[in-house]
C-alpha atoms as a PDB file:
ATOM      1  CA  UNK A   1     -10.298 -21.755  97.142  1.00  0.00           C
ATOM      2  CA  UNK A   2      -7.448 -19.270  97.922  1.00  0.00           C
ATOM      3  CA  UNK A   3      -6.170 -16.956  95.448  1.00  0.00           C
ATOM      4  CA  UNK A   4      -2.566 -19.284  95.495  1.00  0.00           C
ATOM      5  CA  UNK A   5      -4.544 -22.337  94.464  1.00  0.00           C
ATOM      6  CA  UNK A   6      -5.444 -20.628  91.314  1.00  0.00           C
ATOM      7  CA  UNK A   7      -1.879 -18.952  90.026  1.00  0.00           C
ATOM      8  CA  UNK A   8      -0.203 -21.579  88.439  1.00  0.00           C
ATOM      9  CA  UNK A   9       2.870 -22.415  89.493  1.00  0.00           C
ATOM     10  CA  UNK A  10       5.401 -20.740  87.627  1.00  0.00           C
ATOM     11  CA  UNK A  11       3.147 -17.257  87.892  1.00  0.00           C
ATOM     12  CA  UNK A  12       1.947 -17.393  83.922  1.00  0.00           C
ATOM     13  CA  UNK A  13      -0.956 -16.286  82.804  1.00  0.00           C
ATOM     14  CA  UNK A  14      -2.793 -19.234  81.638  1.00  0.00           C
ATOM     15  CA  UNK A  15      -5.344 -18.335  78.598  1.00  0.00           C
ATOM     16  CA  UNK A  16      -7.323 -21.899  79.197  1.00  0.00           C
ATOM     17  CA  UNK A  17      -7.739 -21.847  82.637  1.00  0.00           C
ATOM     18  CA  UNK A  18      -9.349 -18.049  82.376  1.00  0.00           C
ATOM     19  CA  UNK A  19     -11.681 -19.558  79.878  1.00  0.00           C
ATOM     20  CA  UNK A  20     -12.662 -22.412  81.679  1.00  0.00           C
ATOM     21  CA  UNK A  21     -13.220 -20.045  84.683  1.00  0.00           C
ATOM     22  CA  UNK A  22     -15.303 -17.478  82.734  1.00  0.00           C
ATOM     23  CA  UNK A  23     -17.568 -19.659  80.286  1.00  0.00           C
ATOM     24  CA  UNK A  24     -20.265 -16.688  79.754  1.00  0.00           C
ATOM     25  CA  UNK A  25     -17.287 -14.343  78.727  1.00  0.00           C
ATOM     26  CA  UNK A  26     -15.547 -16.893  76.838  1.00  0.00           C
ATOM     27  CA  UNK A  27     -19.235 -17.810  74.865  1.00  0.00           C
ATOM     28  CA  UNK A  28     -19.735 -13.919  74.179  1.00  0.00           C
ATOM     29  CA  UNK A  29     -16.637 -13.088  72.794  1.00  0.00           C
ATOM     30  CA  UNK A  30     -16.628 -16.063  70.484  1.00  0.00           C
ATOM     31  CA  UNK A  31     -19.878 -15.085  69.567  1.00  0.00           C
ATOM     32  CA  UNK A  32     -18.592 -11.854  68.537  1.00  0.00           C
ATOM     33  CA  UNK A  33     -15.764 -12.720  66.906  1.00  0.00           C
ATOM     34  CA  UNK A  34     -17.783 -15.055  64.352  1.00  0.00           C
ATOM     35  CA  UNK A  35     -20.266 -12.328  63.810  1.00  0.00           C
ATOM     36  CA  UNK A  36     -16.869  -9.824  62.805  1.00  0.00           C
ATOM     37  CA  UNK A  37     -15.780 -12.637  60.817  1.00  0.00           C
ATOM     38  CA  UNK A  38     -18.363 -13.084  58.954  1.00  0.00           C
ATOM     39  CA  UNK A  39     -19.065  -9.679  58.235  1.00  0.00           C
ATOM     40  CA  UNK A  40     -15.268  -9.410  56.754  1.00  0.00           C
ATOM     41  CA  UNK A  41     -16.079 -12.274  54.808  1.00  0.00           C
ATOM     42  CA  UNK A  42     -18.889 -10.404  52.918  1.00  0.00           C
ATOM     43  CA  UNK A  43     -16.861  -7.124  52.395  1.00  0.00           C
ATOM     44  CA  UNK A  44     -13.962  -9.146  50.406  1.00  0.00           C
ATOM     45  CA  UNK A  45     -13.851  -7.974  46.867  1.00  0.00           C
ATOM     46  CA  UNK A  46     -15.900 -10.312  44.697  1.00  0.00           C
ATOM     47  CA  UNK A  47     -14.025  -9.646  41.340  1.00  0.00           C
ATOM     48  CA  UNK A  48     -14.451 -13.029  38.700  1.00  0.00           C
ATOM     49  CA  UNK A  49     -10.911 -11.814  36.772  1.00  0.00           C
ATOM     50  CA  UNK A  50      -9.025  -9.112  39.167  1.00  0.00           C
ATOM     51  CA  UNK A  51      -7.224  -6.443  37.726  1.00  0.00           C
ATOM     52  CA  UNK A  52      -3.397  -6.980  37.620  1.00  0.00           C
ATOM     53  CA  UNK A  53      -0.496  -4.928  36.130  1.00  0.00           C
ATOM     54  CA  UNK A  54       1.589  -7.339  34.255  1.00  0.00           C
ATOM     55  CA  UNK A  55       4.891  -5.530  34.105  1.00  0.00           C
ATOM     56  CA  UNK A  56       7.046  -7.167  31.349  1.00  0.00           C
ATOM     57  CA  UNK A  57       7.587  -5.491  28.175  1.00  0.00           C
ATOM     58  CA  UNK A  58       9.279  -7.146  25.121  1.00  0.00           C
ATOM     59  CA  UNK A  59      11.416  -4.997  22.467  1.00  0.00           C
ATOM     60  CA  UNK A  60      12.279  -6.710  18.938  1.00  0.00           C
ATOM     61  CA  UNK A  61      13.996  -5.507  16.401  1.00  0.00           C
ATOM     62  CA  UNK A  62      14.967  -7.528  13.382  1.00  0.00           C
ATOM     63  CA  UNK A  63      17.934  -6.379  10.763  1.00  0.00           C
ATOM     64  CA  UNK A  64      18.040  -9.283   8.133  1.00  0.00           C
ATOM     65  CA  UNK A  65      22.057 -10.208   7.137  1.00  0.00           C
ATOM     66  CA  UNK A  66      23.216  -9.287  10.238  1.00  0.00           C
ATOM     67  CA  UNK A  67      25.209 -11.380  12.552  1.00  0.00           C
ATOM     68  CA  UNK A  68      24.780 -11.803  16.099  1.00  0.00           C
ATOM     69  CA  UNK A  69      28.028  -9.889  16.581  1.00  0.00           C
ATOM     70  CA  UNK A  70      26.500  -7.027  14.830  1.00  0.00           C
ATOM     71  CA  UNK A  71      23.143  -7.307  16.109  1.00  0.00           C
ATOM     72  CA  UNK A  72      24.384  -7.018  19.904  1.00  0.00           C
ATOM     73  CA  UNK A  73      26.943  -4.151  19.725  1.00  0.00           C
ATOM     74  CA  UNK A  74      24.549  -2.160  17.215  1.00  0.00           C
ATOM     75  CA  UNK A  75      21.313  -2.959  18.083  1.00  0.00           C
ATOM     76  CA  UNK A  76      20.415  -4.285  21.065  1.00  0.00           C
ATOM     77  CA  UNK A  77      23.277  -1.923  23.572  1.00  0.00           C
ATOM     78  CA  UNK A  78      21.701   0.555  22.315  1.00  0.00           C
ATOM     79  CA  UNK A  79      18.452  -0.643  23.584  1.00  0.00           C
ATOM     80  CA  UNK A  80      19.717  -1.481  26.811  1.00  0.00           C
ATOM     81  CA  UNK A  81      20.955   1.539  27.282  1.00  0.00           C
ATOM     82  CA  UNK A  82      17.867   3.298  26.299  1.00  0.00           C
ATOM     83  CA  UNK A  83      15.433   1.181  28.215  1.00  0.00           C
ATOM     84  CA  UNK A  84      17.807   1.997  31.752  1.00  0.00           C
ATOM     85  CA  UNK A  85      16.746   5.450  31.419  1.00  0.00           C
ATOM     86  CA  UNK A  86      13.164   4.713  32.203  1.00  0.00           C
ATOM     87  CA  UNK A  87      11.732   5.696  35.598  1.00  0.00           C
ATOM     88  CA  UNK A  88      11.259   1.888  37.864  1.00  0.00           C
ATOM     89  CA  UNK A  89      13.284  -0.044  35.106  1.00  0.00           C
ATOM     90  CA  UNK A  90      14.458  -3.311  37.161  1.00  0.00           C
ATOM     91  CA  UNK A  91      15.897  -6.311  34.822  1.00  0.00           C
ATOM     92  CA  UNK A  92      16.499  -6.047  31.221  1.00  0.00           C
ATOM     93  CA  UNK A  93      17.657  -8.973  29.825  1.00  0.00           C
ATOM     94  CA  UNK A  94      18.522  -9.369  26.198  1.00  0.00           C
ATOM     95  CA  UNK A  95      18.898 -12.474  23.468  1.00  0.00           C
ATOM     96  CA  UNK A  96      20.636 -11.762  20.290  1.00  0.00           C
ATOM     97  CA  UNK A  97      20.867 -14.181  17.592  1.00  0.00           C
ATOM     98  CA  UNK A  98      21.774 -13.954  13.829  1.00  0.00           C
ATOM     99  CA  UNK A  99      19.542 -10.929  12.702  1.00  0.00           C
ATOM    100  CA  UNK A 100      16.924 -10.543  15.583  1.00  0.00           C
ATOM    101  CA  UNK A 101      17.164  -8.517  18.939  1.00  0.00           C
ATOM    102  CA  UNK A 102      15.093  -9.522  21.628  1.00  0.00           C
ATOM    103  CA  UNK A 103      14.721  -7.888  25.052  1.00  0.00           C
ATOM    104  CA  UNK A 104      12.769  -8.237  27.997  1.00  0.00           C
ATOM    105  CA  UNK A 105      11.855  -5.193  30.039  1.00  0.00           C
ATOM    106  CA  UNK A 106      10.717  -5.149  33.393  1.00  0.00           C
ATOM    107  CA  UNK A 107       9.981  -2.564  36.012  1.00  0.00           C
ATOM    108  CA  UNK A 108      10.299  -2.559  39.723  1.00  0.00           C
ATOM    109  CA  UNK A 109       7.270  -4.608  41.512  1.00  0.00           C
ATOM    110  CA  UNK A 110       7.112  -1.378  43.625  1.00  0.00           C
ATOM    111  CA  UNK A 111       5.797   0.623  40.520  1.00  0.00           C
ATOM    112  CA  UNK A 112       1.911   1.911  40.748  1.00  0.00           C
ATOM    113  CA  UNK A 113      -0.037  -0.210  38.657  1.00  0.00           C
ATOM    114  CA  UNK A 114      -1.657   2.714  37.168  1.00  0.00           C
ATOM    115  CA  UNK A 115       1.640   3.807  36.435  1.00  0.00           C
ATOM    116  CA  UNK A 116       2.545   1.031  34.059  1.00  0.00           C
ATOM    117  CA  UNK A 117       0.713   2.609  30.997  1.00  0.00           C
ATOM    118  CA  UNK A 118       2.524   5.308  31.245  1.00  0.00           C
ATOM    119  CA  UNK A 119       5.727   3.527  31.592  1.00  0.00           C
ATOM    120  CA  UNK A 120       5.423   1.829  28.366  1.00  0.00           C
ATOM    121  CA  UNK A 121       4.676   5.262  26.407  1.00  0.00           C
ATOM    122  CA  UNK A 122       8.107   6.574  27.999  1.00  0.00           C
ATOM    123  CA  UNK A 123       9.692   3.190  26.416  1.00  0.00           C
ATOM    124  CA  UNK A 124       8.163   3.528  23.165  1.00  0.00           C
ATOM    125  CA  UNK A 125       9.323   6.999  23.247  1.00  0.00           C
ATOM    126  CA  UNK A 126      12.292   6.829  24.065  1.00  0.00           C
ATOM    127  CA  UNK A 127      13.159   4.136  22.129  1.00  0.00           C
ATOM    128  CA  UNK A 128      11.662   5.537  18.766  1.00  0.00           C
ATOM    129  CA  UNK A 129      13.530   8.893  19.570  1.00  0.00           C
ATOM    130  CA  UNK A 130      16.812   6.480  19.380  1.00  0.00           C
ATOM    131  CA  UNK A 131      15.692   4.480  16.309  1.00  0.00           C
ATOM    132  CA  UNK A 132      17.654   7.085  14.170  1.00  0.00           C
ATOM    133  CA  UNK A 133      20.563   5.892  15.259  1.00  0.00           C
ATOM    134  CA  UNK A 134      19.793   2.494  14.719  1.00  0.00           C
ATOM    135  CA  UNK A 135      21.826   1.043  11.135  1.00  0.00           C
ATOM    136  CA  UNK A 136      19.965   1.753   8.120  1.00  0.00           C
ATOM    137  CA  UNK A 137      18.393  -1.649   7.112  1.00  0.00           C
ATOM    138  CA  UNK A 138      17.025  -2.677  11.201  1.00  0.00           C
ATOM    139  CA  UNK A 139      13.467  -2.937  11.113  1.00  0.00           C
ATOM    140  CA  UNK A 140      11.805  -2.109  14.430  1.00  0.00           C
ATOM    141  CA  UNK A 141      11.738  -2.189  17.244  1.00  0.00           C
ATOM    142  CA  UNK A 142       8.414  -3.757  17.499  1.00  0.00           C
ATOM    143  CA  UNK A 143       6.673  -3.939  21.149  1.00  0.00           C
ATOM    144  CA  UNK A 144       4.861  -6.311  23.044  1.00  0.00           C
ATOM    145  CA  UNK A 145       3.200  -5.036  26.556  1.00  0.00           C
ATOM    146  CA  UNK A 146      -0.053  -7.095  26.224  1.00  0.00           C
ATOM    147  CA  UNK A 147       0.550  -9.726  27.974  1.00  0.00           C
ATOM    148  CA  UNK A 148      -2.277  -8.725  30.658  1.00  0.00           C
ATOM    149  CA  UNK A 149      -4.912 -10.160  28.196  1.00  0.00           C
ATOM    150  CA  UNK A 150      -5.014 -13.689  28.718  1.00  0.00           C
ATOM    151  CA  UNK A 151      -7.987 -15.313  29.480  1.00  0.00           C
ATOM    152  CA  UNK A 152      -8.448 -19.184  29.450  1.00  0.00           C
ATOM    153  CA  UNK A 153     -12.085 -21.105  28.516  1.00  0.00           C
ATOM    154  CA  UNK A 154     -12.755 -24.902  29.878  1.00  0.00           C
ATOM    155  CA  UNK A 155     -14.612 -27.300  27.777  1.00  0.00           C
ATOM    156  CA  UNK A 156     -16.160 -30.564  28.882  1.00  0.00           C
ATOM    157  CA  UNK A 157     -17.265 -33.248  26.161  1.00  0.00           C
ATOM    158  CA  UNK A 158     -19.623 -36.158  26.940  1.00  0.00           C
ATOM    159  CA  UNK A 159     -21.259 -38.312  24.430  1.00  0.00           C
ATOM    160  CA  UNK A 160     -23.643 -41.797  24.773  1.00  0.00           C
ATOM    161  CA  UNK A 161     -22.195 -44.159  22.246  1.00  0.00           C
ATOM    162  CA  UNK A 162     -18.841 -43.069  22.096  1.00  0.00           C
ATOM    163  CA  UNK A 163     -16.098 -44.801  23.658  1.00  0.00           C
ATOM    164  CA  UNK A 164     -13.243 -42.893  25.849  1.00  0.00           C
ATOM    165  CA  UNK A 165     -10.811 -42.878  22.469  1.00  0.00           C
ATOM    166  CA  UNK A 166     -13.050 -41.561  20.511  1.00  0.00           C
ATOM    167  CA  UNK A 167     -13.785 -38.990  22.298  1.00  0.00           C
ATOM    168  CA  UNK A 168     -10.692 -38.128  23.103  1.00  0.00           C
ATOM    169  CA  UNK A 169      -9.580 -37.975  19.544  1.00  0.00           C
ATOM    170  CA  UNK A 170     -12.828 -35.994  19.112  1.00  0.00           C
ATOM    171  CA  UNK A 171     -12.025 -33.274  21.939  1.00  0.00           C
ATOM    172  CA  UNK A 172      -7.894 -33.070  20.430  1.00  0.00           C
ATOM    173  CA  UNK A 173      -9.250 -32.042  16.386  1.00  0.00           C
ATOM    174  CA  UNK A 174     -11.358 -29.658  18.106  1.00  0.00           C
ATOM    175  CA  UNK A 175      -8.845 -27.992  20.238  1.00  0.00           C
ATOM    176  CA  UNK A 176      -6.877 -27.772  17.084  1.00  0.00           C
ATOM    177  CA  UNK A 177      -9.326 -25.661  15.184  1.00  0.00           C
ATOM    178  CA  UNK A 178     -10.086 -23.663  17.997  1.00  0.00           C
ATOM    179  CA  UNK A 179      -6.007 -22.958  17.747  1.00  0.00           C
ATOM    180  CA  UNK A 180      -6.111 -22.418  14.381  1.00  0.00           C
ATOM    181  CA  UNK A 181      -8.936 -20.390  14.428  1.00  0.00           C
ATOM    182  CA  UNK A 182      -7.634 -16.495  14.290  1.00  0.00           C
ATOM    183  CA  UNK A 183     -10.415 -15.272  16.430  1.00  0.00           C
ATOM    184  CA  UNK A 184      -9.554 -17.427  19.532  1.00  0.00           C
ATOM    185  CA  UNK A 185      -5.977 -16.280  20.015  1.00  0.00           C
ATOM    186  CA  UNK A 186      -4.920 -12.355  19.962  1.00  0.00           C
ATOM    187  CA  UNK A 187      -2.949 -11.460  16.761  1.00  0.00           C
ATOM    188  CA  UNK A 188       0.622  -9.873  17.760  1.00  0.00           C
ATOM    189  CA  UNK A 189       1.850  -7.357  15.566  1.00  0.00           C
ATOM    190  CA  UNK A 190       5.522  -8.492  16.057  1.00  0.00           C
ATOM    191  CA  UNK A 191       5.204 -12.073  14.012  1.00  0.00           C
ATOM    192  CA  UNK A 192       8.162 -12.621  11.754  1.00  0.00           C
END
């Protein structure tokens, strides 16, 4: 076999036709590929709930009689404002209504995560430094950063003698008491 017989024609190399050619090589390095592979596989991190830096913050503040009016030009602009002077602040967004302020407060994804603590002691800061000038009568702010601590539990039911309703009806009281039980879901110390 001459050396043209085994260019292809339009002078490419041709990834198949080496590997067909060189079946020893070809074995080897597939062999050592799946040995690599599997030794990445058992380096992965093995964490059952990863860390994760949630990076939403809520602000609420509450002045009872106001309007909404009132409640966005004296209460929540001044906020705003506030909350834009933190380092990696990215979207504020604000809802007013009749007598409540609510804002949500989030920083840049390119923040460190272990940064984000300290990012929500500069907005409690700051923001308590301009509660004086807040109208006598506003209570709050109030703050909410915990979102981070959410974890969810599964439940299976089975029962002999039951049919499906029942125990359907069965499984939807008990979620309800777990719900109502204070122990299964985290107080928040902003409830009106």
């Amino acid at each position: 076999m001459s050396q043209d017989e085994t260019k292809p024609a339009d002078g490419k190399f041709n990834l198949s036709r080496w590997a067909l050619e060189h079946p020893a090589l070809t074995r080897y390095l597939m062999v050592v590929l799946m040995l690599l592979g599997l030794a990445a596989y058992f380096q992965l991190g093995q964490d059952e709930d990863p860390p994760f830096a949630f990076r939403v913050m809520v602000v609420r503040a509450y002045w009872p009689g106001a309007t909404a009016q009132e409640m966005a030009e004296q209460v929540t602009d001044k906020i705003e404002r506030t909350l834009q002077e933190v380092p990696y602040a990215d979207k504020i967004q604000s809802y007013t209504k009749p007598g409540e302020s609510f804002t949500l407060f989030a920083v840049k994804d390119s923040s460190p995560p272990k940064e984000i603590p300290n990012l929500w002691y500069q907005v409690r800061k700051k923001v308590g430094d301009m509660q004086g000038t807040l109208p006598p009568g506003v209570i709050g702010p109030f703050y909410n950063d915990e979102f981070g601590d959410v974890y969810g539990s599964i439940y299976a039911l089975s029962a002999d003698g039951f049919t499906e309703e029942e125990l359907r009806q069965f499984a939807e009281r008990t979620r309800s008491a777990c719900w109502r039980n204070s122990s299964s879901v985290k107080p928040s110390a902003d409830k009106a």
